[in-house]
Structures are given as C-alpha cells and as structure tokens.
Protein backbone atom coordinates (compact mmCIF):
# COMPACT_ATOMS: atom_id res chain seq x y z
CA UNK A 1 28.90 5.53 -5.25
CA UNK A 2 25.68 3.45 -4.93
CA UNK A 3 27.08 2.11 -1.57
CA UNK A 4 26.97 5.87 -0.35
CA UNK A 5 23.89 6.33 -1.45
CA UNK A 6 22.12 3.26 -0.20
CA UNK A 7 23.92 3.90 3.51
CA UNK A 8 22.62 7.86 3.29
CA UNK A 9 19.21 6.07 2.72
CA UNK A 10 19.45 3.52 5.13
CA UNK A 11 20.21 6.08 7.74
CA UNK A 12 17.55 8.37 6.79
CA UNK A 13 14.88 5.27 7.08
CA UNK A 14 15.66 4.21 10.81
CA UNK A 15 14.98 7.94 11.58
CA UNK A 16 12.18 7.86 9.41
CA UNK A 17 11.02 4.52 11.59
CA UNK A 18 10.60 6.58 14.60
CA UNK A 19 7.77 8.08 13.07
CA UNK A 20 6.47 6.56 9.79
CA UNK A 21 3.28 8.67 9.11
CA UNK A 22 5.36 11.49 9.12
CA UNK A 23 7.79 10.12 6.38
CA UNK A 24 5.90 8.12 3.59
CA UNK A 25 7.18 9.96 1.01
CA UNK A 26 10.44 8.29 1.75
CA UNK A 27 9.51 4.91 2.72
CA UNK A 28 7.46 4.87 -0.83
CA UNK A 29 10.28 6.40 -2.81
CA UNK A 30 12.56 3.69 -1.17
CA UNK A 31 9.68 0.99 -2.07
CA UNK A 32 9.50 1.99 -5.00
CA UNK A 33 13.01 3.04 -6.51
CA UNK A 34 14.09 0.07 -5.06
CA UNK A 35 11.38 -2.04 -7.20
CA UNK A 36 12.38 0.06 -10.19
CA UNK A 37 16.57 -0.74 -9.47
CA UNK A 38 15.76 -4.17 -9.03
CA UNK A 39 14.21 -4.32 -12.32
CA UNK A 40 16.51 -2.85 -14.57
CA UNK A 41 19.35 -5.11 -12.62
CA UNK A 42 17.74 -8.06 -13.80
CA UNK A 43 17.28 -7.03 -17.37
CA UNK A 44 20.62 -5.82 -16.98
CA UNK A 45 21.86 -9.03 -15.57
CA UNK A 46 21.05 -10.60 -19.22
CA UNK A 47 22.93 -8.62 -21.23
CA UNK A 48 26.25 -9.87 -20.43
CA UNK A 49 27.19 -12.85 -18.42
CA UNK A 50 29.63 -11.39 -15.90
CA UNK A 51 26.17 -9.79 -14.74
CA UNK A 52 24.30 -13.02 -14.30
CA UNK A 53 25.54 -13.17 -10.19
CA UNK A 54 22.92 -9.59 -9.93
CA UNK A 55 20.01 -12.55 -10.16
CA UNK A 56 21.09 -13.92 -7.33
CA UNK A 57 22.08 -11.42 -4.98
CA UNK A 58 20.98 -7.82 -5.74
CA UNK A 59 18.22 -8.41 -7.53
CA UNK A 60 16.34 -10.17 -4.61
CA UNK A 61 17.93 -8.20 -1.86
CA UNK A 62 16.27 -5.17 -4.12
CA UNK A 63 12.88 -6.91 -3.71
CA UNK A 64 12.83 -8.11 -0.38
CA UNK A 65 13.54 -4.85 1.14
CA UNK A 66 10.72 -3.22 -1.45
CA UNK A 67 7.96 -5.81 -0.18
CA UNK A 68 8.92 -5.87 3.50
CA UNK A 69 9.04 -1.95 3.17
CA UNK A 70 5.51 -2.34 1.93
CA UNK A 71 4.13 -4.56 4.12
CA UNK A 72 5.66 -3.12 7.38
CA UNK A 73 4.01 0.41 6.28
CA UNK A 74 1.04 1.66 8.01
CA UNK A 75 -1.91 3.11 6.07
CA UNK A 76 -5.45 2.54 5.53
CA UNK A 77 -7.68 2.67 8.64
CA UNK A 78 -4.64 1.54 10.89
CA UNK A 79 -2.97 5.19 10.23
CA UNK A 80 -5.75 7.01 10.62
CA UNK A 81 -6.47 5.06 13.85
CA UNK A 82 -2.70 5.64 14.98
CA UNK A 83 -3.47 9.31 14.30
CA UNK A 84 -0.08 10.31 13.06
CA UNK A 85 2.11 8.84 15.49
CA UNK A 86 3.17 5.05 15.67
C-alpha cells in the first residue's frame, strides 16, 4: 500500500516541478509528512529488532528526500523575483 502511495506522490511531484510556486502545498506536505514518517520509523525501528534495518534504509531515504525537497524549494525574495513561474 505505501508503495502506491509514495509512486501516486512521486508522480504528482515531477508535475508539480514544472511549476513549483504553483504547488507548495504539496512539495511542503511531502517535506513534511515525509519528516514526520521518518520519525516515527525510527522510533519504530526500536521497538523490535526485525525493525532495526528501517535505520538504515528508510529512515534516511525519508530524510534526504525531506531536506533536498527543502532546499531545492524556491521562496523568499527568489519567488517573488521568479514571479510565479520557475
């Protein structure tokens, strides 16, 4: 199930690179859900050791895409500038 949701995602954010000021709201929902996923993965990951593998895999893939997401997103005075379109 989560695959399906992640590739629904996934193909919703390359559209949403086309134009990124006009999609935020789902470049910050996928920053941020997948900080949120990440985190309860690695508490998760404690609770039983057949879990522990999540620390090394998921849980970073989780972040990297969250802080790249993040970086890569325009706002401040280089959206304004951009004036809606990038």
């Amino acid at each position: 199930m989560i695959v399906g949701i992640y590739a629904t995602l996934g193909v919703f954010l390359i559209i949403a690179s086309r134009h990124p000021l006009e999609h935020l709201s789902l470049i910050w929902f996928t920053v941020w859900s997948s900080l949120v996923h990440g985190g309860i993965m690695a508490i998760q990951s404690f609770e039983l050791p057949e879990n522990h593998g999540h620390l090394l895999g998921d849980v970073p893939a989780l972040l990297i895409v969250a802080v790249v997401l993040a970086v890569l997103t325009p706002r401040g005075e280089h959206a304004r500038a951009a004036g809606g379109r990038i």
